[in-house]
Protein backbone atom coordinates (compact mmCIF):
# COMPACT_ATOMS: atom_id res chain seq x y z
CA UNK A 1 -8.25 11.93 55.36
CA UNK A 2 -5.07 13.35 53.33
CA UNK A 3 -5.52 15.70 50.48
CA UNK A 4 -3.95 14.69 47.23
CA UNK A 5 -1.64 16.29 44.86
CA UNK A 6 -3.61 17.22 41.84
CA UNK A 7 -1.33 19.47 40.48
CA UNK A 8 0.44 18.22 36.86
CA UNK A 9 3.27 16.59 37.09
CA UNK A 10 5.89 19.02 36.20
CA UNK A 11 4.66 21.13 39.36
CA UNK A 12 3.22 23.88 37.35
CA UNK A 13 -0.58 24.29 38.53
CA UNK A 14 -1.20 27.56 36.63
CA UNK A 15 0.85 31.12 35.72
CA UNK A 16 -0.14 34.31 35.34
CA UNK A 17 3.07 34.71 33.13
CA UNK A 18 2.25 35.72 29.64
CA UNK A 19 5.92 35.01 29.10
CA UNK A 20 5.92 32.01 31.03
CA UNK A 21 5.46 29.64 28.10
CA UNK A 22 7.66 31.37 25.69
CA UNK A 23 10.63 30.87 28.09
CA UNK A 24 11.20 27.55 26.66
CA UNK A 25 13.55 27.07 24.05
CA UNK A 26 12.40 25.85 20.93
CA UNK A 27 12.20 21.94 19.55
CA UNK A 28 15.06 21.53 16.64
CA UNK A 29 13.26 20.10 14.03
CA UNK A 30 15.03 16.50 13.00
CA UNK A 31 17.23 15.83 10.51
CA UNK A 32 15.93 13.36 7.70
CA UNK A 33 17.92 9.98 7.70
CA UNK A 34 19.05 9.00 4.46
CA UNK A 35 16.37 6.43 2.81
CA UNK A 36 19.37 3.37 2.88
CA UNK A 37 19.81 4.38 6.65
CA UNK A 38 16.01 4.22 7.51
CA UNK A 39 14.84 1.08 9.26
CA UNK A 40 10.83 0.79 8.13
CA UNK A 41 8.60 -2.02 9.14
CA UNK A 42 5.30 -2.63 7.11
CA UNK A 43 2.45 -4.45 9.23
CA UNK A 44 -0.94 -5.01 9.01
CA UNK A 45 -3.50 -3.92 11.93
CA UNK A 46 -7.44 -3.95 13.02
CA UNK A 47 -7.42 -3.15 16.23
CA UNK A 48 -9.94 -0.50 17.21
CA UNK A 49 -10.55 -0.06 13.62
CA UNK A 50 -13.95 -1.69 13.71
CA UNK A 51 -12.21 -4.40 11.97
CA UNK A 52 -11.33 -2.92 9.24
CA UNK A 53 -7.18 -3.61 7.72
CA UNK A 54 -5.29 -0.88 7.76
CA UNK A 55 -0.93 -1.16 6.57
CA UNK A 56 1.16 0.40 9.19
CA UNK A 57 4.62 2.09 8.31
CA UNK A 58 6.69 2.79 10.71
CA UNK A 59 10.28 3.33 11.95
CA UNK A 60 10.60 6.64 10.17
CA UNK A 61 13.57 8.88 11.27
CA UNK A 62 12.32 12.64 10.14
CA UNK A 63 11.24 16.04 9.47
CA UNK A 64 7.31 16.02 9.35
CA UNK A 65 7.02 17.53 5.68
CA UNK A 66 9.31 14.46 4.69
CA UNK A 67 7.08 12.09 6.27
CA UNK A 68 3.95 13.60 4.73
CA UNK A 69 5.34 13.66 0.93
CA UNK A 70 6.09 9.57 1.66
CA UNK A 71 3.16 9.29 2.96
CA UNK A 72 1.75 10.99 -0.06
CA UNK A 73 3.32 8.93 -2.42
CA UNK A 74 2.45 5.49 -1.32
CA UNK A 75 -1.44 6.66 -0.80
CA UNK A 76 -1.24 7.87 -4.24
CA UNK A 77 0.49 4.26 -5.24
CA UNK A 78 -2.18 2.24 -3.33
CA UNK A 79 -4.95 4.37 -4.85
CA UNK A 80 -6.16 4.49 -1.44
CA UNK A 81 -6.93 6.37 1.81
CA UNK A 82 -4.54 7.20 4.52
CA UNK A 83 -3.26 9.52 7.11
CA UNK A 84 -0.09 10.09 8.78
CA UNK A 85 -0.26 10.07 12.87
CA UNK A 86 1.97 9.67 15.59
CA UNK A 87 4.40 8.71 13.68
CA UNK A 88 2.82 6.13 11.69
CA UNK A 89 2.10 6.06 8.11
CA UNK A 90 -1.58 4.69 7.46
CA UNK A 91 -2.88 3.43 4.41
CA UNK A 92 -6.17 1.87 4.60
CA UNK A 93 -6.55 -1.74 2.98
CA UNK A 94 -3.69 -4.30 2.89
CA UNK A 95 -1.13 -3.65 1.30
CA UNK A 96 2.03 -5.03 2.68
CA UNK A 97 2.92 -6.73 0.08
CA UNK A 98 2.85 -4.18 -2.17
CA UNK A 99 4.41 -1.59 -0.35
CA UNK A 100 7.47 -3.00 0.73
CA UNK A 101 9.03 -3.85 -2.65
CA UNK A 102 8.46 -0.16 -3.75
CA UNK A 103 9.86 0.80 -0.66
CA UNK A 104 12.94 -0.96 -1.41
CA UNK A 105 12.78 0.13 -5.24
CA UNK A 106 12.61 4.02 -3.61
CA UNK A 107 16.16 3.17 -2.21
CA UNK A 108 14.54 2.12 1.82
CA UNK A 109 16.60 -0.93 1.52
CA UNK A 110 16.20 -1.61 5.51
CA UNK A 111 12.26 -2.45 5.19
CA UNK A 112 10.59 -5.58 6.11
């Protein structure tokens, strides 16, 4: 019977090297697009959300603060929950309808 390779993918199994990690140069945070230059989409999901609707923004091209204050601000709009996560914008309830014309009021013409 063969052994198989367990280790991670990259080849690294495990260093000693307390430098090791800090050898890698560091992520550049991105740039925030300007709002007429960001393409948004605005959908509408349940899916492992015990079937509850959630609105789903995404498409957004930016700095994490950037994404947080938006995210902010249409939570605060809705008057409802939310949460920002890999990469998504999620407010719970539906609101598509809503959101997307004060999207394109806030100068995110690109949003459907």
């Amino acid at each position: 019977m063969s052994k198989k390779n367990i280790s991670r993918p990259d080849g690294l199994a495990y260093s000693t090297n307390k430098d090791f990690f800090n050898s890698f140069p560091e992520e550049e945070p991105a740039d925030t697009l300007p709002k007429d230059k960001q393409k948004l989409r605005v959908s509408l999901d349940k899916k492992q959300r015990a079937g509850k609707v959630v609105t789903l923004v995404d498409g957004f091209v930016g700095t994490a603060e950037d994404m947080e204050a938006l995210g902010k601000q249409l939570k605060t709009k809705c008057g409802a929950g939310g949460s920002i996560k890999d990469g998504y914008i999620i407010i719970q309830g539906d609101y598509k309808e809503k959101i997307i014309p004060w999207l394109r009021d806030w100068g995110y013409a690109n949003t459907k």
